[in-house]
C-alpha atoms as a PDB file:
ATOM      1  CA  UNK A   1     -31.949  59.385 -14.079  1.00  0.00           C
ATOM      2  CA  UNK A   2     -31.923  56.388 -11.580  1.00  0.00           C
ATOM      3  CA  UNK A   3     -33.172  54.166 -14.177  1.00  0.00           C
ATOM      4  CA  UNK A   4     -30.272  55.605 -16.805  1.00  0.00           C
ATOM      5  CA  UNK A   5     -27.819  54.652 -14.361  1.00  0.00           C
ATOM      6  CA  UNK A   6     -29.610  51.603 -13.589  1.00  0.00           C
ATOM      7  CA  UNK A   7     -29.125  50.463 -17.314  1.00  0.00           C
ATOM      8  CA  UNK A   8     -25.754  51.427 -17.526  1.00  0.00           C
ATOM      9  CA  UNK A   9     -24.649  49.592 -15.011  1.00  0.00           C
ATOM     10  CA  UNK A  10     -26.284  46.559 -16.072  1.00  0.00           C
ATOM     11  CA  UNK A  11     -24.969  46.783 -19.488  1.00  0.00           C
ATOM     12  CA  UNK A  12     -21.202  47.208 -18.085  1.00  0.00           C
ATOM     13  CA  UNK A  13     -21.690  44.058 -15.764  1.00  0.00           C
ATOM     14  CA  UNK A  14     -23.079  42.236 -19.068  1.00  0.00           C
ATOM     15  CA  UNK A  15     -20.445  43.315 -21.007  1.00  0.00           C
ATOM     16  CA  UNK A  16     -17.825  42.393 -18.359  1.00  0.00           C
ATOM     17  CA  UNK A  17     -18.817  38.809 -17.801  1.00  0.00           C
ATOM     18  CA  UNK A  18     -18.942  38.884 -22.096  1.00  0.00           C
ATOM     19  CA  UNK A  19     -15.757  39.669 -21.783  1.00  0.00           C
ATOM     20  CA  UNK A  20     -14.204  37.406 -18.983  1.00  0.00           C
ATOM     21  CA  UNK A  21     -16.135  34.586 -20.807  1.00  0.00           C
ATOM     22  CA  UNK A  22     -14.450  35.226 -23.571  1.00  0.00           C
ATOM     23  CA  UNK A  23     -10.854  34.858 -22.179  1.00  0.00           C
ATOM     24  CA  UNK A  24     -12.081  30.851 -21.552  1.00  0.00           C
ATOM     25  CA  UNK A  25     -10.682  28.440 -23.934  1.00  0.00           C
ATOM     26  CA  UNK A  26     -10.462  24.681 -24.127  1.00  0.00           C
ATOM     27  CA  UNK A  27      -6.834  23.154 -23.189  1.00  0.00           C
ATOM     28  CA  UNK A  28      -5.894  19.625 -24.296  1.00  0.00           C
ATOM     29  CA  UNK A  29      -3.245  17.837 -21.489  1.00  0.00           C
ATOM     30  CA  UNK A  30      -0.814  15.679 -22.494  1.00  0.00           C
ATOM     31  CA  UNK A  31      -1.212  12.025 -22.743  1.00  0.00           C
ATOM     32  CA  UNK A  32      -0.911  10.021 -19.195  1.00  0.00           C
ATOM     33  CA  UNK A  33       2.447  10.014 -18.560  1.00  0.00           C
ATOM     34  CA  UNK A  34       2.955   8.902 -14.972  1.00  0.00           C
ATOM     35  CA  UNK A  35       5.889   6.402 -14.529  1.00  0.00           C
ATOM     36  CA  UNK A  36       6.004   5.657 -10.382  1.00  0.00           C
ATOM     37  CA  UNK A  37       3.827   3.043 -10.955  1.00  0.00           C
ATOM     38  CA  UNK A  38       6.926   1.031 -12.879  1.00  0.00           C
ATOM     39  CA  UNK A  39       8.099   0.359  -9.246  1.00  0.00           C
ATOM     40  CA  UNK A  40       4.973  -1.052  -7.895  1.00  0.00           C
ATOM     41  CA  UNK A  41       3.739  -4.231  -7.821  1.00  0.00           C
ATOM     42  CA  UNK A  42       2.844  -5.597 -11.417  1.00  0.00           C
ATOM     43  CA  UNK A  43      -0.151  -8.374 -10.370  1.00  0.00           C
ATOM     44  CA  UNK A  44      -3.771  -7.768 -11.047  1.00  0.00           C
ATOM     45  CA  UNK A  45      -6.500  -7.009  -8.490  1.00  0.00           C
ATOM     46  CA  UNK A  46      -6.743 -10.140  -6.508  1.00  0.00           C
ATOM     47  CA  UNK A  47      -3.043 -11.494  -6.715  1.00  0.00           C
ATOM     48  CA  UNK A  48      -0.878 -11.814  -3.402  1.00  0.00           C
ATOM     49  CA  UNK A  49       2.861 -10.331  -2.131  1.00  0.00           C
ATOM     50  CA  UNK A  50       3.955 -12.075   0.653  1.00  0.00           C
ATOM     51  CA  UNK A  51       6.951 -10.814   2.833  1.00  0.00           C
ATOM     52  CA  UNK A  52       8.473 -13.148   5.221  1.00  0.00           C
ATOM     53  CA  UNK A  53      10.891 -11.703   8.406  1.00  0.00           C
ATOM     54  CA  UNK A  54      13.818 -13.689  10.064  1.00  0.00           C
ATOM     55  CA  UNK A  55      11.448 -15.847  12.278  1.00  0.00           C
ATOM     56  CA  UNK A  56       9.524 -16.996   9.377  1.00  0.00           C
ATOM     57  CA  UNK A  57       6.454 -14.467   9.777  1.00  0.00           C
ATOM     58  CA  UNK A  58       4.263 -14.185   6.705  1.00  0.00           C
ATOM     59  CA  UNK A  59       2.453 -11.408   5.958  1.00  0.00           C
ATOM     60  CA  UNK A  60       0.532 -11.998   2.876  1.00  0.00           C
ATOM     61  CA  UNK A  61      -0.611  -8.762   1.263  1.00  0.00           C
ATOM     62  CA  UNK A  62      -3.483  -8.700  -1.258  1.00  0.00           C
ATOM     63  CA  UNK A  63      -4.103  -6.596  -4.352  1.00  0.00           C
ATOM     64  CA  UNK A  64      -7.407  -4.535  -3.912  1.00  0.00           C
ATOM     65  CA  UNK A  65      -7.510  -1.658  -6.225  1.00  0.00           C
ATOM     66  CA  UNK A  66      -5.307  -0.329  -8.922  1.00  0.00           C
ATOM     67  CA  UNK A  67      -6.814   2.993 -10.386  1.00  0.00           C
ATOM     68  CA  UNK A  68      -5.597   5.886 -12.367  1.00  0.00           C
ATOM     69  CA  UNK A  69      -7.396   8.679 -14.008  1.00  0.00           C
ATOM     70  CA  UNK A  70      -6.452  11.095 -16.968  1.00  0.00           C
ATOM     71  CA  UNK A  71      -7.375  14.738 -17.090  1.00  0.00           C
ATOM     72  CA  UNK A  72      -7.712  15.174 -21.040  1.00  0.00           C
ATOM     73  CA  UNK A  73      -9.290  18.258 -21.197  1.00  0.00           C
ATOM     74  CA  UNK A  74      -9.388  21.628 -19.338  1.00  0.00           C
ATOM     75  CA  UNK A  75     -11.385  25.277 -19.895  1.00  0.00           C
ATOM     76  CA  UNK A  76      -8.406  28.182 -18.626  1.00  0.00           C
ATOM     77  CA  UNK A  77      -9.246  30.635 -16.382  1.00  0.00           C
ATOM     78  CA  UNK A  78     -11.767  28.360 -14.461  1.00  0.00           C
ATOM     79  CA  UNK A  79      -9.142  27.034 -11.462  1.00  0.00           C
ATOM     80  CA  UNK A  80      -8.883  23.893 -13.462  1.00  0.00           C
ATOM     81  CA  UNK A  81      -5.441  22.195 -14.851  1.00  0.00           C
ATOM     82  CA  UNK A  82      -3.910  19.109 -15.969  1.00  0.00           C
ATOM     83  CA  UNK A  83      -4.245  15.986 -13.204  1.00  0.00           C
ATOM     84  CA  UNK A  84      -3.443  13.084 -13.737  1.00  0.00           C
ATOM     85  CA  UNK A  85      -2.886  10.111 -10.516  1.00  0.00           C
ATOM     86  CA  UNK A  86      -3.180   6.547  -9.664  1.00  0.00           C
ATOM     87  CA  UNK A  87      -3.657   4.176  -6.726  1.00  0.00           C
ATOM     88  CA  UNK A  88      -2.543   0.919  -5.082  1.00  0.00           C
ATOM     89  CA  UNK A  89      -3.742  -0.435  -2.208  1.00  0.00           C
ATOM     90  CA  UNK A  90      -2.910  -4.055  -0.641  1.00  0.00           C
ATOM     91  CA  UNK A  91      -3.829  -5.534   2.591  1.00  0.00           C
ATOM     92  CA  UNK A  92      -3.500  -7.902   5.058  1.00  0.00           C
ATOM     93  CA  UNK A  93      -6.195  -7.882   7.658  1.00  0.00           C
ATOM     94  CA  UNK A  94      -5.211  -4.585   9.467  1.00  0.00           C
ATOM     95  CA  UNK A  95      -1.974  -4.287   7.602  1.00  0.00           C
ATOM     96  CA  UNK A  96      -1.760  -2.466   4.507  1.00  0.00           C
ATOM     97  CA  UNK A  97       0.109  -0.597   1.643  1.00  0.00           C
ATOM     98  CA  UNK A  98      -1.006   2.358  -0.431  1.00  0.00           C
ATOM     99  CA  UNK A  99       0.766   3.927  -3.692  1.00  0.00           C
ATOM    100  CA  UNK A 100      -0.073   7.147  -4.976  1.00  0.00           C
ATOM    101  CA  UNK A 101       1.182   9.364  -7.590  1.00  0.00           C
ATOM    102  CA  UNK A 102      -0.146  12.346  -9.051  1.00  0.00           C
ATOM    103  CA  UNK A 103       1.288  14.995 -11.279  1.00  0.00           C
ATOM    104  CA  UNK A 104      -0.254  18.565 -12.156  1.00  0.00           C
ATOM    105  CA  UNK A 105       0.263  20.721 -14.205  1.00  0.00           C
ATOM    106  CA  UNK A 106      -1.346  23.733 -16.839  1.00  0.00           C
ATOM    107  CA  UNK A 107      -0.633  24.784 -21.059  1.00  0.00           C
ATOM    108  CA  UNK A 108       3.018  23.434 -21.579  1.00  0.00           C
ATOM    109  CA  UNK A 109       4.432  23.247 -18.270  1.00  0.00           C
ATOM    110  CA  UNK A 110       6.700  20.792 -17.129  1.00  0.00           C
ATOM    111  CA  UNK A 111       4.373  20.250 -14.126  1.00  0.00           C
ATOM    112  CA  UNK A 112       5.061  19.019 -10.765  1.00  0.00           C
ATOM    113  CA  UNK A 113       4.879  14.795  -9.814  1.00  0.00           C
ATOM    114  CA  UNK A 114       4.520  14.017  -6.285  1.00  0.00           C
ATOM    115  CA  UNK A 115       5.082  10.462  -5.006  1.00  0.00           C
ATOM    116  CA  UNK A 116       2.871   9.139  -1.857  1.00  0.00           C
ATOM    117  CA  UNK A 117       3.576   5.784  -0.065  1.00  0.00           C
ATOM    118  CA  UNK A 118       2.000   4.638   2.897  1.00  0.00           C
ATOM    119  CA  UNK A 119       2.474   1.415   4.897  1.00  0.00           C
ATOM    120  CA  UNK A 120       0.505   0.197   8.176  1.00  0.00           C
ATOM    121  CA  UNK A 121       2.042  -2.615  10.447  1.00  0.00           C
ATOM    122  CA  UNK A 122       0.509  -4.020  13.631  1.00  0.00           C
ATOM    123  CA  UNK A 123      -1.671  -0.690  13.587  1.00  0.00           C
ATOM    124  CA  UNK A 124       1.030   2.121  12.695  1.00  0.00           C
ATOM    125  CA  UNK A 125       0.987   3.664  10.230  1.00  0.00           C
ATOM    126  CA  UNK A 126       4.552   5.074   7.859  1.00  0.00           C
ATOM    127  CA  UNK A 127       4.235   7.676   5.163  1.00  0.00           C
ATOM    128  CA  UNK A 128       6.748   8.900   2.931  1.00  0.00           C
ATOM    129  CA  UNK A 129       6.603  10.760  -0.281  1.00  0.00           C
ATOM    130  CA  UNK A 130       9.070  12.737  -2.713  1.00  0.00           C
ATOM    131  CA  UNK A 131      11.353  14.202  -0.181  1.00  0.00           C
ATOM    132  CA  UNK A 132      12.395  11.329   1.720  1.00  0.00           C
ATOM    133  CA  UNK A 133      13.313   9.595  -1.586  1.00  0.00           C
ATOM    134  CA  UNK A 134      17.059   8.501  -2.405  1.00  0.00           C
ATOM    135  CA  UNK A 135      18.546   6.544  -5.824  1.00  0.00           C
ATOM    136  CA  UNK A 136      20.161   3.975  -5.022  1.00  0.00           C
ATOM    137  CA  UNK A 137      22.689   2.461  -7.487  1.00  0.00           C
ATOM    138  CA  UNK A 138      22.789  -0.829  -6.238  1.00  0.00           C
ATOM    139  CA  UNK A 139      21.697  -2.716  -3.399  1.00  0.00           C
ATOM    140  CA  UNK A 140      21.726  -6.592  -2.442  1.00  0.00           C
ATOM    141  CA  UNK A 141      19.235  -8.907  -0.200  1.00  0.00           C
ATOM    142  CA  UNK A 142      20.920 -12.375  -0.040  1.00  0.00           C
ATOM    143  CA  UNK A 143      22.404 -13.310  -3.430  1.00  0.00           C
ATOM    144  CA  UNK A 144      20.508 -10.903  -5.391  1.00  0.00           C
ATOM    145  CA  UNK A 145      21.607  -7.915  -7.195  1.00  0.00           C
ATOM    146  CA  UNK A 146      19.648  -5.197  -7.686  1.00  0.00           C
ATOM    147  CA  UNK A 147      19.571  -1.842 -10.068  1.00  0.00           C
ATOM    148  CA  UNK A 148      18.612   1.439  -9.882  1.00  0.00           C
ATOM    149  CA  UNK A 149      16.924   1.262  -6.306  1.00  0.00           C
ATOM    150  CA  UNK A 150      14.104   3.171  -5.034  1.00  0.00           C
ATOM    151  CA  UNK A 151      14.956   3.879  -1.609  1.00  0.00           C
ATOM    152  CA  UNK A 152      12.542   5.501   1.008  1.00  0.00           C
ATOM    153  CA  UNK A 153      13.557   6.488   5.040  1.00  0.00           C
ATOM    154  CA  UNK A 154      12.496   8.569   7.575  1.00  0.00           C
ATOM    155  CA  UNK A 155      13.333   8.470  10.897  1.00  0.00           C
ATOM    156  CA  UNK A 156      10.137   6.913  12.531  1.00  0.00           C
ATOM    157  CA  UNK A 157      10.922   5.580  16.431  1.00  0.00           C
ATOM    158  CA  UNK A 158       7.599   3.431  17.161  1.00  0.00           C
ATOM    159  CA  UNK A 159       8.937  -0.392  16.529  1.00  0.00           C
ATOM    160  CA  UNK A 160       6.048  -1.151  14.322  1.00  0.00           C
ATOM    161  CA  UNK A 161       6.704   2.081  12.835  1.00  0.00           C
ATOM    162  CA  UNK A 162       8.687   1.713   8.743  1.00  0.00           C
ATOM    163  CA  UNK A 163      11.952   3.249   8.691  1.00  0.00           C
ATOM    164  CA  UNK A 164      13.037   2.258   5.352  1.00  0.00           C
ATOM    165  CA  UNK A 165      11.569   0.693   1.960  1.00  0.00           C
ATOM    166  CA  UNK A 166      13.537  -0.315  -0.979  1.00  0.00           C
ATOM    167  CA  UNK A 167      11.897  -0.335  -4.127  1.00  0.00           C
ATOM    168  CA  UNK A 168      13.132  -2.106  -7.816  1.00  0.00           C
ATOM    169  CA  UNK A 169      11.383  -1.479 -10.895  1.00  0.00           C
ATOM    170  CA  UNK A 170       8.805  -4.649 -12.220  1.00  0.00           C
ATOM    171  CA  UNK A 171       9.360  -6.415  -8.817  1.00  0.00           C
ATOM    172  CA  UNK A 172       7.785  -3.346  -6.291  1.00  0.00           C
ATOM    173  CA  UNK A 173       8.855  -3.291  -2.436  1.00  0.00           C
ATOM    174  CA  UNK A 174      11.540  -5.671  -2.021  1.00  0.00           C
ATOM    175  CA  UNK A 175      12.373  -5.220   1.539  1.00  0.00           C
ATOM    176  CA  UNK A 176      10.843  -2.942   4.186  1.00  0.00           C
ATOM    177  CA  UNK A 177      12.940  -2.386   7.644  1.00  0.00           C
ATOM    178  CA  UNK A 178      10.813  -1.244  10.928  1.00  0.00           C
ATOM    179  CA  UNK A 179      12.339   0.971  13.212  1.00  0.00           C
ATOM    180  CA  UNK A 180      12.059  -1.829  15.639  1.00  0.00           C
ATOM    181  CA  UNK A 181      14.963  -4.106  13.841  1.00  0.00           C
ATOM    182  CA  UNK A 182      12.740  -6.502  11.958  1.00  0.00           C
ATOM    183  CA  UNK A 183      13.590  -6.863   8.311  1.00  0.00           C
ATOM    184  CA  UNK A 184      10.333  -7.996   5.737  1.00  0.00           C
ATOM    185  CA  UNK A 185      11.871  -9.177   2.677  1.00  0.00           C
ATOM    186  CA  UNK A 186       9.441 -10.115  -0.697  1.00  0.00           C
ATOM    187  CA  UNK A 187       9.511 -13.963  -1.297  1.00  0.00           C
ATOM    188  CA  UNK A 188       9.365 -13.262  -4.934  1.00  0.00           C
ATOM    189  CA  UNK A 189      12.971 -11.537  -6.173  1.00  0.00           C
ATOM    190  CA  UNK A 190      13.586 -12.957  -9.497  1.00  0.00           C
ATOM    191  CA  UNK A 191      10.071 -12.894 -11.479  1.00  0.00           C
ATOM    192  CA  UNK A 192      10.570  -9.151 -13.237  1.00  0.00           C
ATOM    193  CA  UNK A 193       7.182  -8.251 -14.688  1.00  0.00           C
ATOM    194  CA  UNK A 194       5.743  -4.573 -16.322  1.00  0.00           C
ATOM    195  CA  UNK A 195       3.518  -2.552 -14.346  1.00  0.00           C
ATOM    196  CA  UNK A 196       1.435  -1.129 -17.618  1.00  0.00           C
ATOM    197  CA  UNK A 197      -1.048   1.076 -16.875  1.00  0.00           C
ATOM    198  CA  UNK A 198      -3.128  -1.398 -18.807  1.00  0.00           C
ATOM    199  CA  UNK A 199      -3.651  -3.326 -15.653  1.00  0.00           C
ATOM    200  CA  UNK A 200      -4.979  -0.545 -13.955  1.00  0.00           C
ATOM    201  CA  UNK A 201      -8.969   0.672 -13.978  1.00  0.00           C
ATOM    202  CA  UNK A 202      -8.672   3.657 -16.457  1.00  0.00           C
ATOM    203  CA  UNK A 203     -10.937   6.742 -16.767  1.00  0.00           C
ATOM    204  CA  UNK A 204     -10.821  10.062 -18.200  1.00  0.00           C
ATOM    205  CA  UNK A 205     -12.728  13.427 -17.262  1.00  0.00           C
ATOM    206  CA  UNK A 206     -12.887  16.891 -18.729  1.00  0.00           C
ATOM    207  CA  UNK A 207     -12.354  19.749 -16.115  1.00  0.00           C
ATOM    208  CA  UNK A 208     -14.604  22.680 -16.831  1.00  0.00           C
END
């Protein structure tokens, strides 16, 4: 009797994990379709930014990494989903800037992109992301003109700390304010140039 039950209850544990099994399929994502990275900076690994403040300060940031990676394939019912992201980082000794933007998503959804930037001066560090984003119509440093403005604050109080980043598509960061008064302006306003994600390291994985 013990070994009738035993049986059965093997065969109905077999015949559920047939069964859940069965429910996996293969999903194909989208292609990459991340567009952030239009409002970053459009050099190659290796190039320089420099920003310069009222006094003449340089701060010469260098392009170290620019990565993205596509999700092209996922198996349902497994936790997995569409991800796709990609990187920026550029420094300057023990200052530094990092973009990130990442958007997930599963089947046909619209899916949700979050936007990450973070920025260290003189040791502090400023973060923003998504929600302390603003459009900006137009916005001016000296005699140039600007469009459709990415504009980043937060209310940081450390002097070193970034309290505001303005952002214009093929240039990047244009102008960064600390909390502290100083005002970091890009030297280089006029040269537009794409961001494609061509210029990034590219890979692709399969979640399963």
């Amino acid at each position: 009797m013990k070994k009738t039950l035993y049986l059965l209850l093997l065969a109905a544990l077999v015949a559920l994990a047939s069964c859940n099994n069965s429910t996996h399929r293969e999903v194909d994502c989208r292609n990459f379709e991340l567009t952030n990275e239009l409002y970053w900076f459009s050099g190659g690994v290796g190039d320089s930014v420099i920003f310069t403040n009222a006094t003449n300060r340089r701060i010469a940031f260098r392009i170290m990494d620019k990565s993205s990676q596509h999700t092209k394939r996922y198996t349902s019912e497994t936790g997995c989903g569409c991800n796709d992201w990609s990187g920026m980082l550029l420094t300057d000794g023990v200052d530094s800037m990092w973009f990130y933007s990442s958007v997930k998503y599963a089947e046909n959804q619209e899916g949700k992109q979050y936007e990450d930037v973070y920025i260290i001066l003189h040791h502090e560090q400023s973060y923003f992301n998504e929600t302390t984003r603003e459009n900006l119509a137009n916005y001016s440093i000296d005699t140039f003109e600007f469009s459709n403005i990415k504009k980043f604050e937060y209310s940081y109080t450390k002097p070193s700390q970034i309290k505001s980043v303005y952002m214009v598509k093929d240039l990047g960061v244009v102008q960064f304010k600390t909390a502290g008064g100083e005002v970091w302006t890009n030297t280089n306003l006029s040269t537009y140039a794409p961001n494609t994600i061509n210029s990034f390291s590219y890979s692709e994985n399969i979640c399963d």
